[in-house]
N, C-alpha and C. Protein backbone atom coordinates (compact mmCIF):
# COMPACT_ATOMS: atom_id res chain seq x y z
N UNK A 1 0.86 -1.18 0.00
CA UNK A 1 0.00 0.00 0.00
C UNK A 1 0.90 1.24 0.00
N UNK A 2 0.69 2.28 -0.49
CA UNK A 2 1.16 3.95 -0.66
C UNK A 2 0.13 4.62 -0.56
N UNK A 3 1.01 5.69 -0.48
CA UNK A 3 -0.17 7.10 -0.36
C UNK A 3 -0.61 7.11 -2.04
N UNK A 4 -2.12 7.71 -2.02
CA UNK A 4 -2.33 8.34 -3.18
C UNK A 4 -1.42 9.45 -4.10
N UNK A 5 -1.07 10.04 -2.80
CA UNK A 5 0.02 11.38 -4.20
C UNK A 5 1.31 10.34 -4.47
N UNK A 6 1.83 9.72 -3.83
CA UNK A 6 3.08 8.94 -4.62
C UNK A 6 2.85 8.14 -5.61
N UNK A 7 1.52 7.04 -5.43
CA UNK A 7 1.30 5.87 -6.42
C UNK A 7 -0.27 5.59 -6.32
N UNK A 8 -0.64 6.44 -7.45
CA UNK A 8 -2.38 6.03 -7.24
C UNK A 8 -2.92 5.28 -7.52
N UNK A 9 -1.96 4.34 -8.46
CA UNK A 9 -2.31 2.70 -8.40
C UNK A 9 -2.85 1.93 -7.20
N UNK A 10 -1.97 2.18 -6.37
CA UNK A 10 -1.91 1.44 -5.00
C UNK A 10 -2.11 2.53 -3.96
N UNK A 11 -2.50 3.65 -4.11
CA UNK A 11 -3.13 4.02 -3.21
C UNK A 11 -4.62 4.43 -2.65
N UNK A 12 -5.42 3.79 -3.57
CA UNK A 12 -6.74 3.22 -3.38
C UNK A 12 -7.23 2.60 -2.88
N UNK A 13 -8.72 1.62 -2.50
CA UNK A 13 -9.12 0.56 -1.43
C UNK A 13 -10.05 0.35 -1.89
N UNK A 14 -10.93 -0.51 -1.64
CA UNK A 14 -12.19 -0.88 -1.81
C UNK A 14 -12.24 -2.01 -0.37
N UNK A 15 -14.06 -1.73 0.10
CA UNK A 15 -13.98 -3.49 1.37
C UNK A 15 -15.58 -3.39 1.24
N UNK A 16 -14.94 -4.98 0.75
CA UNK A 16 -16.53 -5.52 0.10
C UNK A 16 -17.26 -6.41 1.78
N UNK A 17 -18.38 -6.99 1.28
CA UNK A 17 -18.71 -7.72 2.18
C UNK A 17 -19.95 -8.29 1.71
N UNK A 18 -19.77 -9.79 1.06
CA UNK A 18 -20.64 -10.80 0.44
C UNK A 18 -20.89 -10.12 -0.78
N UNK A 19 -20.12 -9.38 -1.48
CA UNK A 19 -20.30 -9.17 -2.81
C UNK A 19 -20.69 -7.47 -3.08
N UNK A 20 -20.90 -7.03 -2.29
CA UNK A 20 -21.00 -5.65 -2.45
C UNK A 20 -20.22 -4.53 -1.87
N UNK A 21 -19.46 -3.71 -2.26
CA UNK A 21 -18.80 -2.51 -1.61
C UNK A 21 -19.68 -2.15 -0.58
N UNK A 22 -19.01 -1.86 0.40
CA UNK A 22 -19.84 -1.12 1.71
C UNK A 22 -18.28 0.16 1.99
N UNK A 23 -17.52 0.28 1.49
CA UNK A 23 -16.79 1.34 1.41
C UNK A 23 -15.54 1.84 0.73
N UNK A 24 -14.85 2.52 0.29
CA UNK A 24 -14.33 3.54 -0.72
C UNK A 24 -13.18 4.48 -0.49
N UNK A 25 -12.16 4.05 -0.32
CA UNK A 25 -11.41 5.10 -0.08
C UNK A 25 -9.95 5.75 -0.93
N UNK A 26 -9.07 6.52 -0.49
CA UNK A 26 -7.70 6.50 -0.99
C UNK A 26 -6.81 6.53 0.42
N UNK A 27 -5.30 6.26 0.37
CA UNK A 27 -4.49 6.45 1.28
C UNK A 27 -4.20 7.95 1.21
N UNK A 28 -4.38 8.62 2.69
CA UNK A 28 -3.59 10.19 2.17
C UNK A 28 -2.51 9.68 3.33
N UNK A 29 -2.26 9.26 3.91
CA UNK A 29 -1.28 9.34 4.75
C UNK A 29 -0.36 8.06 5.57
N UNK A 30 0.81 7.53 5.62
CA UNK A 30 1.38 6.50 6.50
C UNK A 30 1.83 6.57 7.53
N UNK A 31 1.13 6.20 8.72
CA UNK A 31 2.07 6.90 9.77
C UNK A 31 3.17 5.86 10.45
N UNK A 32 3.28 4.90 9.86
CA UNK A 32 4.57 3.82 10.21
C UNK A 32 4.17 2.75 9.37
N UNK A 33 5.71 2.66 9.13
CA UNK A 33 5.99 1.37 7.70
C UNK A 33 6.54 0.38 8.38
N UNK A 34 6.08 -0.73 8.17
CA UNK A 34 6.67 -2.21 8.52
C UNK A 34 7.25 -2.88 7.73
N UNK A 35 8.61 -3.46 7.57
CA UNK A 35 9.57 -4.04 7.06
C UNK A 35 9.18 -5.50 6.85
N UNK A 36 8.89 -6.26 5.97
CA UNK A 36 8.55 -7.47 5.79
C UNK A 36 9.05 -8.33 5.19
């Protein structure tokens, strides 16, 4: 995941639930990155 202003590919969302969007968003902000 990224913020929207760096990569607006991946800084979008969608969260479904049984087949329908119930919400919509973009990333504006990270406030700590985890190393994986």
């Amino acid at each position: 995941i990224e913020t929207f202003q760096e990569f607006p590919e991946m800084g979008r969302f969608a969260l479904r639930d049984m087949g329908s969007t119930i919400a919509a968003g973009v990333v504006k902000e990270i406030t700590e990155e985890h190393k994986v």
